[in-house]
Protein backbone atom coordinates (compact mmCIF):
# COMPACT_ATOMS: atom_id res chain seq x y z
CA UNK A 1 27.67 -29.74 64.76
CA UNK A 2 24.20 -30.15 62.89
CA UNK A 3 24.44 -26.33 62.08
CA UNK A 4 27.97 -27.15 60.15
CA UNK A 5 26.83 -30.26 58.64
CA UNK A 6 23.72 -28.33 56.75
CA UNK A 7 26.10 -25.54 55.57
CA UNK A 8 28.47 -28.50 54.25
CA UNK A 9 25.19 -29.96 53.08
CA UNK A 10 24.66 -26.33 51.38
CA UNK A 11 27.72 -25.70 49.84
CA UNK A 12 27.73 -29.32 47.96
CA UNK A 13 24.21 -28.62 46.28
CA UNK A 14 25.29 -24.93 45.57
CA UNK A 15 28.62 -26.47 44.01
CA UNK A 16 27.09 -29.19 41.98
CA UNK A 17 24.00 -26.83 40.85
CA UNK A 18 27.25 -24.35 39.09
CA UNK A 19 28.60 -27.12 38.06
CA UNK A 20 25.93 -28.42 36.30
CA UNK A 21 24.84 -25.30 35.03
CA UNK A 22 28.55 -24.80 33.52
CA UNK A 23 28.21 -27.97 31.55
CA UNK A 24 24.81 -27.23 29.91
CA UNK A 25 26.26 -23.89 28.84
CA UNK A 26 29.30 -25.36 27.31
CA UNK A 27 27.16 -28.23 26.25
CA UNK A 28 25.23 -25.58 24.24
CA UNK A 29 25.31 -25.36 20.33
CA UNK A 30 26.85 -22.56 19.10
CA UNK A 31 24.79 -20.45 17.02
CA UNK A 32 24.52 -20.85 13.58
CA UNK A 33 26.16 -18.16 11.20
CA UNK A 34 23.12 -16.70 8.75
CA UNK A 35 24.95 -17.44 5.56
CA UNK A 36 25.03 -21.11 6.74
CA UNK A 37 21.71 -20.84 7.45
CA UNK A 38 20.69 -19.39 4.32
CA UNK A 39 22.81 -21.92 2.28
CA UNK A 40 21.82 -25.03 3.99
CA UNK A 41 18.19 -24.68 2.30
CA UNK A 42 17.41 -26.98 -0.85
CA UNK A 43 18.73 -25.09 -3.89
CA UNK A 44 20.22 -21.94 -2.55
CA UNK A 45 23.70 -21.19 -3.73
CA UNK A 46 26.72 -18.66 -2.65
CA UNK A 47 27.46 -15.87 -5.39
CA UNK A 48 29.04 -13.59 -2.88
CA UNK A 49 28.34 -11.86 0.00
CA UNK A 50 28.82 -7.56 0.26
CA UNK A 51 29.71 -6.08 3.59
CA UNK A 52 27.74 -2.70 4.57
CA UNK A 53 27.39 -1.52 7.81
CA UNK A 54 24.24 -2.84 10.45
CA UNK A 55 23.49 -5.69 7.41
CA UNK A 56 24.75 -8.46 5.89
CA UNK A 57 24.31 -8.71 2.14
CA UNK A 58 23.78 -11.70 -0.01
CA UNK A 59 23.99 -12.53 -3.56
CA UNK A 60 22.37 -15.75 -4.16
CA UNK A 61 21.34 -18.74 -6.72
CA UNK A 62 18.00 -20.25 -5.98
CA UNK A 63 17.19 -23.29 -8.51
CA UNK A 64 13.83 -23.14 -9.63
CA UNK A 65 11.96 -25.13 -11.92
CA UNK A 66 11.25 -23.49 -15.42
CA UNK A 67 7.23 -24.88 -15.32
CA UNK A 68 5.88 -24.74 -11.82
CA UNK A 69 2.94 -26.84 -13.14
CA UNK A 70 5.41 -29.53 -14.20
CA UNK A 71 8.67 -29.38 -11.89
CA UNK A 72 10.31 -32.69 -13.40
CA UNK A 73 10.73 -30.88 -16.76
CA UNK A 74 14.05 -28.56 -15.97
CA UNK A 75 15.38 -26.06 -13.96
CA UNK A 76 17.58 -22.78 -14.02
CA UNK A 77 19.18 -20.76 -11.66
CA UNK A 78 17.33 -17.83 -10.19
CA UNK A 79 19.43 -15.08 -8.99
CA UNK A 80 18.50 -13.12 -5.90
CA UNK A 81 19.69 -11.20 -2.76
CA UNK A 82 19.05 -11.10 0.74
CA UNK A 83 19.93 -7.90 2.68
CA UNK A 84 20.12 -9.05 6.56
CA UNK A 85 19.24 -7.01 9.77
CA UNK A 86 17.54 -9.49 12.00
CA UNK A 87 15.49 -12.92 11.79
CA UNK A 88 13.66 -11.00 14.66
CA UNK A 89 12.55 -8.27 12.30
CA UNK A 90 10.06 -8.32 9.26
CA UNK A 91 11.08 -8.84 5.85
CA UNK A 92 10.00 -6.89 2.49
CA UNK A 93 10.32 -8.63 -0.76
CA UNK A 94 10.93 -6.64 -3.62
CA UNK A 95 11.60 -7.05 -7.55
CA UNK A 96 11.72 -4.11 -9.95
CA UNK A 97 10.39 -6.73 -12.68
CA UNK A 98 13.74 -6.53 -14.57
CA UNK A 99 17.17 -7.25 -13.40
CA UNK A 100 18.24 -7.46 -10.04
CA UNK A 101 21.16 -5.01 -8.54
CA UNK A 102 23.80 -7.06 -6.63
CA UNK A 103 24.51 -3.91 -4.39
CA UNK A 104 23.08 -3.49 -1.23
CA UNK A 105 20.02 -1.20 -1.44
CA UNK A 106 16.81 -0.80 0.70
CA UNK A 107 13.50 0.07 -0.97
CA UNK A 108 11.19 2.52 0.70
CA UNK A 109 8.73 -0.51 2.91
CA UNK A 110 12.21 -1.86 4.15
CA UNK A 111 13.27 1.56 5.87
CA UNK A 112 10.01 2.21 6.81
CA UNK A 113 9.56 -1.32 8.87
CA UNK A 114 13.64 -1.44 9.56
CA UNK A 115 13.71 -5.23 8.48
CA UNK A 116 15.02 -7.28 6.27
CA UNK A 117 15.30 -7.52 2.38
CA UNK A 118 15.08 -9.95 -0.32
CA UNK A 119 15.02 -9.26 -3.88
CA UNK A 120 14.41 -11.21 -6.64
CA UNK A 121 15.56 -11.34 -10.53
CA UNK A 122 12.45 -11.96 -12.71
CA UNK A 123 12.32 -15.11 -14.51
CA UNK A 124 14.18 -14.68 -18.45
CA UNK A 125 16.36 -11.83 -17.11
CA UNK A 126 19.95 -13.22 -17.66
CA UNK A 127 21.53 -14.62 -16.09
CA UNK A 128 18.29 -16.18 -15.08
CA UNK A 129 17.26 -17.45 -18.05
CA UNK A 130 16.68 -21.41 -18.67
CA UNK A 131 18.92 -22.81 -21.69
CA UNK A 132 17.31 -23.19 -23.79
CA UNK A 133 14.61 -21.19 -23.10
CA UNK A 134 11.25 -21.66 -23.44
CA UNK A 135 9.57 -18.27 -23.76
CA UNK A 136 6.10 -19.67 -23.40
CA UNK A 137 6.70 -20.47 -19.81
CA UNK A 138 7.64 -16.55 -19.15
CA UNK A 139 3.97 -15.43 -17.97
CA UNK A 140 3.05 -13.93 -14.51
CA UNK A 141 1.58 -16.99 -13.01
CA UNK A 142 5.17 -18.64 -13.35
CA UNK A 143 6.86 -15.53 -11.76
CA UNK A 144 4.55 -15.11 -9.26
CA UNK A 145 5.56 -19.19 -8.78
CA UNK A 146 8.89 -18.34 -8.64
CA UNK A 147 8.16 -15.81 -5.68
CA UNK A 148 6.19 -18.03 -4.10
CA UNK A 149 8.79 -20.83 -3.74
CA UNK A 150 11.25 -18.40 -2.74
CA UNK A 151 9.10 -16.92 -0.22
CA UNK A 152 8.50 -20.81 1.59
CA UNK A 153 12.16 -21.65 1.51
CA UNK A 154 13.07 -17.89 3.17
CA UNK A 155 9.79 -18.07 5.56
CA UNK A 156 11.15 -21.03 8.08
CA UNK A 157 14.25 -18.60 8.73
CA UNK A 158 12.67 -15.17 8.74
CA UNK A 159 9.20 -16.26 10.21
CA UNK A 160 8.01 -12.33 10.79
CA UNK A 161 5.62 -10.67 8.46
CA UNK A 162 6.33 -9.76 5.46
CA UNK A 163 5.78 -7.52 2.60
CA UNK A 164 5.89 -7.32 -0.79
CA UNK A 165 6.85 -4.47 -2.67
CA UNK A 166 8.24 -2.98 -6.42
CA UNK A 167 7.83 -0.21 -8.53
CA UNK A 168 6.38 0.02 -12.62
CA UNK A 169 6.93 -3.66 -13.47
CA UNK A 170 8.03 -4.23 -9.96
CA UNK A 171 4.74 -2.72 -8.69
CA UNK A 172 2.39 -4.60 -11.39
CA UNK A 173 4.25 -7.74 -10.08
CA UNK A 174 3.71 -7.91 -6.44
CA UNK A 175 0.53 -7.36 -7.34
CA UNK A 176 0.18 -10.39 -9.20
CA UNK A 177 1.75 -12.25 -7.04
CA UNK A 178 -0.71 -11.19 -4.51
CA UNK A 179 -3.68 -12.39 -7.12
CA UNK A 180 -2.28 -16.08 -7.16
CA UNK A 181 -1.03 -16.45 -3.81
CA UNK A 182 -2.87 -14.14 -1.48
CA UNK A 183 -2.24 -16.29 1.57
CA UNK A 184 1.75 -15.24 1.62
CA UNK A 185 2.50 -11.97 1.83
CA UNK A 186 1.13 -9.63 5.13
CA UNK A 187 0.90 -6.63 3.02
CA UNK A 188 1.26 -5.52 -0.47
CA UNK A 189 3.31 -1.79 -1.30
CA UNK A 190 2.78 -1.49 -5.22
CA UNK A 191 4.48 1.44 -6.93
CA UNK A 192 3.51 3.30 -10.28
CA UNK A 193 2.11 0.53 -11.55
CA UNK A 194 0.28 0.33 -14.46
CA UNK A 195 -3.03 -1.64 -15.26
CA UNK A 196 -3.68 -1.83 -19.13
CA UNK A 197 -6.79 -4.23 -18.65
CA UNK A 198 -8.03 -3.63 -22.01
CA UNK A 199 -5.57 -3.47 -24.58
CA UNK A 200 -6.62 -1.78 -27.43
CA UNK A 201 -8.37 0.99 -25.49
CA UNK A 202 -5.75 4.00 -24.58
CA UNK A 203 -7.85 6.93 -24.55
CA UNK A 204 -6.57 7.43 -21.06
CA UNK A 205 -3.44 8.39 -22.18
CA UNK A 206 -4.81 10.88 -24.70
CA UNK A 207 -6.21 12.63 -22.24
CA UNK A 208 -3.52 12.73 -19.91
CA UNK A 209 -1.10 14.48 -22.53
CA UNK A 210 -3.44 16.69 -22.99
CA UNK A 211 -3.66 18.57 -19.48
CA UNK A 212 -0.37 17.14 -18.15
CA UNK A 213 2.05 20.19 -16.52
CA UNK A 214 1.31 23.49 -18.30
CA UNK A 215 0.35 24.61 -21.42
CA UNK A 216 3.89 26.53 -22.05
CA UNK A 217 5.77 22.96 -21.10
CA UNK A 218 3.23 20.72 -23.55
CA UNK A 219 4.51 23.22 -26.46
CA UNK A 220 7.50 22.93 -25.68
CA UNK A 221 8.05 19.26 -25.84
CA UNK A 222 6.00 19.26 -28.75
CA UNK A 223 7.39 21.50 -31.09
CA UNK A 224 11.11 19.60 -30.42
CA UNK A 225 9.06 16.43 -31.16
CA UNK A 226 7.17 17.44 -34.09
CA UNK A 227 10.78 19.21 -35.02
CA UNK A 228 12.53 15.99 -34.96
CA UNK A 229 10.34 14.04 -37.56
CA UNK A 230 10.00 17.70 -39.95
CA UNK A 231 14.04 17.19 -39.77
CA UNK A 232 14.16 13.19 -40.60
CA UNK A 233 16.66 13.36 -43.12
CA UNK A 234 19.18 15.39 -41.51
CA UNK A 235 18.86 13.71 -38.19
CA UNK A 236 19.01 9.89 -39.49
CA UNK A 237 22.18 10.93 -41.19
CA UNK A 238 22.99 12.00 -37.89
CA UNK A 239 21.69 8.79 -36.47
CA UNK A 240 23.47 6.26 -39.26
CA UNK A 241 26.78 7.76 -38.17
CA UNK A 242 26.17 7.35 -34.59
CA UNK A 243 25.19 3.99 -35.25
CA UNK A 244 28.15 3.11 -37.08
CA UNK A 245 30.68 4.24 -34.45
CA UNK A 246 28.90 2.43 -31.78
CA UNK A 247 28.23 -1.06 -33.94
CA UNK A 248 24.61 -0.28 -33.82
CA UNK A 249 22.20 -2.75 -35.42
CA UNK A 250 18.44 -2.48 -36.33
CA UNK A 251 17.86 -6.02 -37.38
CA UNK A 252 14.98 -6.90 -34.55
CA UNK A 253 12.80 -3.28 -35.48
CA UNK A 254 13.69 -3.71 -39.37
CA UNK A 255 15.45 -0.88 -39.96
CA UNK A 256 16.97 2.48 -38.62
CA UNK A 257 13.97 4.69 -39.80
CA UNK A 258 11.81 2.60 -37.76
CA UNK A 259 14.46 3.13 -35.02
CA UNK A 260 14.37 6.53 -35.21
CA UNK A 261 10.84 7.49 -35.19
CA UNK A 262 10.31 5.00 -32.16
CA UNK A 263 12.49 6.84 -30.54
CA UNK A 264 11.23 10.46 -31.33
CA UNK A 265 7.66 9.52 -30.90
CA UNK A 266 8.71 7.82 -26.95
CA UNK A 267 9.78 11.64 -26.38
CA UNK A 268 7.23 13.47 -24.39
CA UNK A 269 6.74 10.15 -22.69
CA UNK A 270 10.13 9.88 -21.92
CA UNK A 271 10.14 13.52 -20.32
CA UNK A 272 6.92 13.13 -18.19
CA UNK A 273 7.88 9.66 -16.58
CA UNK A 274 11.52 10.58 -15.40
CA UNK A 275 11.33 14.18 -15.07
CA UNK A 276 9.53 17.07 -13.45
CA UNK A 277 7.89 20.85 -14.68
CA UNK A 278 10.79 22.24 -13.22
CA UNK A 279 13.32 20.61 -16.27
CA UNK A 280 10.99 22.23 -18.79
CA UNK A 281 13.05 24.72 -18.75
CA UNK A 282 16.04 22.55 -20.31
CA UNK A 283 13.72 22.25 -23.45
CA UNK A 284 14.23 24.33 -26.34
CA UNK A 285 12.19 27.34 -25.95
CA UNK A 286 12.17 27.67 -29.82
CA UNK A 287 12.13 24.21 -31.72
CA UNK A 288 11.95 25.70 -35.49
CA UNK A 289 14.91 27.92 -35.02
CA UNK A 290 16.86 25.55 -32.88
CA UNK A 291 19.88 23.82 -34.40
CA UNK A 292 19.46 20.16 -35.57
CA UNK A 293 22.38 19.23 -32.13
CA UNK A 294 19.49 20.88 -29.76
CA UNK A 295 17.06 19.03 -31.17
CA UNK A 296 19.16 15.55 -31.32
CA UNK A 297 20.58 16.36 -28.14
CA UNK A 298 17.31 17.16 -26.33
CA UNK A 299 15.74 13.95 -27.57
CA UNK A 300 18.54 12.02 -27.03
CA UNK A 301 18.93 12.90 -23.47
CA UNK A 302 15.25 11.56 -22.72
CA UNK A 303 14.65 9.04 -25.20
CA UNK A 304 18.06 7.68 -25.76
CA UNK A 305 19.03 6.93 -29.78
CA UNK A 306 20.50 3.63 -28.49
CA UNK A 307 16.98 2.41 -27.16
CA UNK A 308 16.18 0.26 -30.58
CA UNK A 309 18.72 -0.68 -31.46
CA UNK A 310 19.55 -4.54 -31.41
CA UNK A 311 22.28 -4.02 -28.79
CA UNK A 312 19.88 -1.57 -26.94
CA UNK A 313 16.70 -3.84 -27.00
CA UNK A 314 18.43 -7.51 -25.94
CA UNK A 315 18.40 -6.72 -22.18
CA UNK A 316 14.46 -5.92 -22.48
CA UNK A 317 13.05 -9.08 -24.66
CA UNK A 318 11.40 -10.64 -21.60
CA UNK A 319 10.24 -7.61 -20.79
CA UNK A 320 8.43 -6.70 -24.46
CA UNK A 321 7.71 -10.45 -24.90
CA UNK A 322 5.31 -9.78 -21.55
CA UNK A 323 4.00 -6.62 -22.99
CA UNK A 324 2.59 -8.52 -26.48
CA UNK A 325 1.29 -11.37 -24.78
CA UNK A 326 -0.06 -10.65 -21.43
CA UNK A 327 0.68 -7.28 -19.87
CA UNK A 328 -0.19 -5.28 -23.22
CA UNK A 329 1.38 -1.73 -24.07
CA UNK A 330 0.09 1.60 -24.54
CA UNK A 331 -0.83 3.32 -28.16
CA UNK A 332 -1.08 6.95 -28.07
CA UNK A 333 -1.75 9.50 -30.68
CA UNK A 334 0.00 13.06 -31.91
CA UNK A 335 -2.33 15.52 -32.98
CA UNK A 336 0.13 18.32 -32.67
CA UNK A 337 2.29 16.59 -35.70
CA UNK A 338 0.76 16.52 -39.19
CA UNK A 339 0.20 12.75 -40.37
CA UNK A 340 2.83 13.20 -42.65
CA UNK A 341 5.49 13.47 -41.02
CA UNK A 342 4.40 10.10 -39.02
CA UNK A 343 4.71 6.25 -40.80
CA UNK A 344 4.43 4.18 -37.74
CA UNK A 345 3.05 5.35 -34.96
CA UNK A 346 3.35 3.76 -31.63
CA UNK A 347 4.78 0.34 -32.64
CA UNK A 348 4.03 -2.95 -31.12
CA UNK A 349 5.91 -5.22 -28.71
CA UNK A 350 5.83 -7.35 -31.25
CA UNK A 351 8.28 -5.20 -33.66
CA UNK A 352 11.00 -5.41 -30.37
CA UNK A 353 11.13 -9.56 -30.05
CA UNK A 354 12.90 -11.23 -32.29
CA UNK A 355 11.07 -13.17 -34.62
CA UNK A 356 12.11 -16.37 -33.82
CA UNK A 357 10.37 -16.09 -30.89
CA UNK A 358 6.60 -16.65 -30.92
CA UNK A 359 4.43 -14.62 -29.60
CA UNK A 360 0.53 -14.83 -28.91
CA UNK A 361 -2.11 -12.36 -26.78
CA UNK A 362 -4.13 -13.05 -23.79
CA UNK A 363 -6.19 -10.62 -23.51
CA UNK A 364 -8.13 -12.18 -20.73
CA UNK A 365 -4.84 -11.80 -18.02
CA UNK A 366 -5.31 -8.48 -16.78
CA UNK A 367 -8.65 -8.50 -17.28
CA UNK A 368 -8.56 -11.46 -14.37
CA UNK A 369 -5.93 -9.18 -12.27
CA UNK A 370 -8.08 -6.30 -12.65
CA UNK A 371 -11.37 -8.01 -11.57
CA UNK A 372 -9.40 -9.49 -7.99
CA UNK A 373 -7.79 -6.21 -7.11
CA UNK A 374 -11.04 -4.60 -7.17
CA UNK A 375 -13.03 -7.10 -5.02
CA UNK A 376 -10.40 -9.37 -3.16
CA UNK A 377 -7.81 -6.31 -2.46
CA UNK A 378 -6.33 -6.69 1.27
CA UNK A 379 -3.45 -4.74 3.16
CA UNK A 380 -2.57 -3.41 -0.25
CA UNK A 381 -1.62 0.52 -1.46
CA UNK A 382 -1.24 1.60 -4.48
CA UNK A 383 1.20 5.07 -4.50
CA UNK A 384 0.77 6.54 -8.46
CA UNK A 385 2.82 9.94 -9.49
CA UNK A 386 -0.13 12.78 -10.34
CA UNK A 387 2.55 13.33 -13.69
CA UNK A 388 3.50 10.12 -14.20
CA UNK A 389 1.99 8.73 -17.91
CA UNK A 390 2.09 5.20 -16.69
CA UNK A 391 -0.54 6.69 -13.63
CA UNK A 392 -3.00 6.93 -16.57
CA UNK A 393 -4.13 3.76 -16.58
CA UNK A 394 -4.09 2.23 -13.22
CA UNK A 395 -4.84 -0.03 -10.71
CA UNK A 396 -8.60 0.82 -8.63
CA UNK A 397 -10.28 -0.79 -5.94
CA UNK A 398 -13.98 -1.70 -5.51
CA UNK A 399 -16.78 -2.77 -3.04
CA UNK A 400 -14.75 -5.45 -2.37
CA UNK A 401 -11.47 -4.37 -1.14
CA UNK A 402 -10.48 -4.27 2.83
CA UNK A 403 -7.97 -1.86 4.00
CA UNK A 404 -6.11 -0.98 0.93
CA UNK A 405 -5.26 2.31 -0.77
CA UNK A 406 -4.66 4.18 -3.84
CA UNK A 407 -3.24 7.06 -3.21
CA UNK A 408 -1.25 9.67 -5.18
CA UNK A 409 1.50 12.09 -4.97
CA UNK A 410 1.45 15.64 -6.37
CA UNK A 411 3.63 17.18 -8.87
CA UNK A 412 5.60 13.58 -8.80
CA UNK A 413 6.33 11.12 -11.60
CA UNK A 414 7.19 7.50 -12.31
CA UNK A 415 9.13 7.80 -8.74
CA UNK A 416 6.67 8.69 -6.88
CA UNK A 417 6.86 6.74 -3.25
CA UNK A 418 5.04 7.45 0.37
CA UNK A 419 7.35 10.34 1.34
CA UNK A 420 5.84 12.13 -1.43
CA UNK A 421 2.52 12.30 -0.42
CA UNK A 422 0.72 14.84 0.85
CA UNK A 423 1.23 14.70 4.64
CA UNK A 424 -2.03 13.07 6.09
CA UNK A 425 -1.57 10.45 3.44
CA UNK A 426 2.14 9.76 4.15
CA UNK A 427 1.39 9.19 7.58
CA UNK A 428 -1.62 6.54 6.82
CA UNK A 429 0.38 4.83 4.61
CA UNK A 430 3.27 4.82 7.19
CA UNK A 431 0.95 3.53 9.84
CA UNK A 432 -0.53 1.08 7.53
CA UNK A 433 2.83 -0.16 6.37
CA UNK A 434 3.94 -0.47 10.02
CA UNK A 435 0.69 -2.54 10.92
CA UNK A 436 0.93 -5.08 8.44
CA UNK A 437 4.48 -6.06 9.20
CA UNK A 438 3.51 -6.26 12.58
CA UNK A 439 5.79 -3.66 14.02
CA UNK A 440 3.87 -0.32 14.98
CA UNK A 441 4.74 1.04 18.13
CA UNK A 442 1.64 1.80 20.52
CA UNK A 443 1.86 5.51 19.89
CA UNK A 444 0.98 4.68 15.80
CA UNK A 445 -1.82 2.34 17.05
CA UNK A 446 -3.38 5.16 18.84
CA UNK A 447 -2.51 7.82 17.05
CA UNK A 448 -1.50 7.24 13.15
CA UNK A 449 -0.50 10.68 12.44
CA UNK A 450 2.36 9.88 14.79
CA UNK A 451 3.66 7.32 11.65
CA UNK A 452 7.62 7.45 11.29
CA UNK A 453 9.67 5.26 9.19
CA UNK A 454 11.88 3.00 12.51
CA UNK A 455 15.05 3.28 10.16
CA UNK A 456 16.75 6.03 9.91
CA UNK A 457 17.62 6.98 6.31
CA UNK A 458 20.99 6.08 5.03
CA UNK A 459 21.88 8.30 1.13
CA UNK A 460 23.55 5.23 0.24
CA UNK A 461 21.43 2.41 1.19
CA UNK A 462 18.26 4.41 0.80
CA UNK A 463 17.80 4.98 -3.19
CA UNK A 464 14.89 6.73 -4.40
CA UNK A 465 15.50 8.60 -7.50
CA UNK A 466 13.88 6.47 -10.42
CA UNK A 467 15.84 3.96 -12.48
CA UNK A 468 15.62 5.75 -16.09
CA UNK A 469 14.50 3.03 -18.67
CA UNK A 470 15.23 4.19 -22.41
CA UNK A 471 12.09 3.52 -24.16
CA UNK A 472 9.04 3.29 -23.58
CA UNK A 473 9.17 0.37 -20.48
CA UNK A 474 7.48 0.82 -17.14
């Protein structure tokens, strides 16, 4: 009898303890979508969302105030996008410095760490452009701001490490970001990007020119060059045509001459920073017997005859209005073309902003960024292209600097990236890449050499060939 009341006993408890445990799971919240999650932060906004496969893609308003020193006085809508794996995994934050793409995409650090993405639009990119705008409050401690903010609304939800990453302008502004707010970011990944800390001094590029490929490519590119201004009157005829069928203005440079020689003279830049010593041979071999369509048609194809233009310049203001008052822009010289046949030279930002907007130097910004990277660097790696003109002048680190990197890749230009390194190198900076987000397996720890990227690599998802930029525009 006692024996069957304790198993009646028993089977009560044992009842009572599923039931129980049945209600607390039903009684559980379900759990909360990540778009709802991303959308129930202050300021964040629904574009649209992209499917692709293993992610879920974002496009996104974020409000954000047009002077970060003085929040009460406006706001505009900042666009950016959030590619989603995992609030479990680490998170890169990129921005090419220009537009952002509203197609799913993962930048090199993001397939390396398999995590998560977020990109941002600069600041005075439309559409994120305050209306009116005020162009003085388009410097890089207001974009750095601007990732800052974004990066403490975005932290609460993916609370991994992160790291920040972009290439040319992209790459000169994580790194700024970095000066003014070194406390956010777990690691830095800067790309190509230039460091013009004093201005008027370009001899760096000079030289560069001067050795750059082989002596057989250099001639090349230099006789269609020099060919192009000997044939000035021809070719703007050419030009003035073009213009007209295309509605082509030239009201922000002054005039179509000035167009035109911009755009011959960005030539041999134009070839080094997009392509390699393998297209030498699409140059013509021959530049004084080659017909006036080679000679437009080369330089068009890597300079672009649209480039400045009105129409051609609009998208880039921010971008040139940065350039002639903080970042500053390169002046190089042409001592393969008589002085004749040049009335410019290398123009200024300030011939590619409309005048109404005004424009003043600072030469002490870079000079500030210049002077932290070298002492204050941490967890950050600088990848340059060995053929890359932008390379020239760039970013070094001093006495100062903890774990951090400057490394480059051979034979490579303004694409260069880790996988192009030599193959010690491309496993340190794997390793390294891996460490900072917090996600390198124990066989890295012990053995770097062992570096993989976790993420497998997808030809859609994965671009790496460089975004060409007519003009002269990191």
């Amino acid at each position: 009898m006692r024996k069957a009341l304790r198993w009646l006993l028993a089977l009560v408890v044992l009842i009572g303890t599923v039931s129980t445990a049945g209600a607390a799971t039903a009684a559980e919240p379900k759990a909360v979508d990540i778009k709802d999650r991303l959308l129930s932060i202050p300021g964040m906004s629904l574009i649209e969302e992209k499917p692709y496969t293993g992610y879920r893609f974002f496009v996104l308003n974020y409000t954000q105030p047009v002077d970060h020193r003085h929040p009460s006085k406006g706001t505009f809508q900042q666009r950016i996008t959030v590619l989603h794996k995992d609030v479990n995994r680490p998170t890169v934050f990129y921005t090419g410095g220009y537009n952002v793409s509203t197609n799913p995409s993962r930048r090199e650090p993001t397939q390396i760490v398999d995590g998560n993405q977020v990109s941002m639009e600069y600041r005075y990119f439309t559409p994120s452009r305050p209306a009116p705008a005020d162009w003085s409050k388009l410097d890089i401690w207001q974009a750095a701001s601007d990732q800052h903010r974004i990066f403490k609304a975005l932290k609460p939800l993916y609370s991994r490490n992160w790291i920040s990453t972009g290439g040319s302008k992209g790459g000169m502004t994580a790194t700024y970001y970095e000066r003014f707010y070194p406390r956010d970011m777990d690691g830095v990944v800067a790309y190509v990007a230039p460091n013009d800390v004093v201005n008027k001094e370009d001899s760096a590029y000079d030289r560069f020119f001067a050795r750059v490929g082989t002596d057989e490519c250099r001639d090349k590119l230099n006789g269609v060059q020099r060919e192009a201004l000997v044939r000035r009157a021809p070719l703007e005829k050419k030009y003035a045509a073009y213009a007209a069928e295309n509605g082509y203005t030239f009201d922000t440079i002054g005039s179509l001459d000035r167009a035109y020689e911009a755009v011959v003279l960005d030539y041999v830049w134009g070839f080094w920073q997009y392509s390699t010593l393998a297209d030498c041979a699409d140059i013509p071999a021959d530049a004084k017997n080659a017909t006036d369509d080679a000679i437009w048609g080369s330089v068009d194809a890597i300079s672009g005859f649209s480039a400045y233009t009105d129409q051609g310049l609009e998208t880039y203001t921010p971008y040139y209005y940065q350039a002639g008052t903080q970042l500053g822009a390169p002046t190089i010289h042409f001592p393969h073309i008589e002085k004749k046949y040049i009335r410019y030279g290398y123009q200024p930002p300030r011939n590619f902003v409309p005048r109404s907007i005004p424009m003043k130097f600072e030469p002490w910004a870079m000079r500030d960024v210049d002077t932290w990277v070298r002492h204050n660097a941490r967890h950050m790696l600088f990848v340059y292209g060995e053929n890359d003109p932008w390379g020239a002048e760039r970013f070094r680190l001093g006495h100062g600097a903890r774990d951090s990197y400057v490394l480059t890749a051979p034979g490579m230009n303004h694409g260069a990236n880790v996988a192009g390194l030599v193959p010690d190198q491309k496993a340190r900076a794997t390793a390294r890449i891996l460490d900072w987000a917090g996600v390198a397996p124990a066989k890295v720890q012990e053995n770097p050499s062992a570096a993989r990227p976790l993420a497998t690599f997808d030809a859609r998802l994965d671009q790496r060939d460089v975004e060409r930029e007519p003009a002269l525009r990191p």
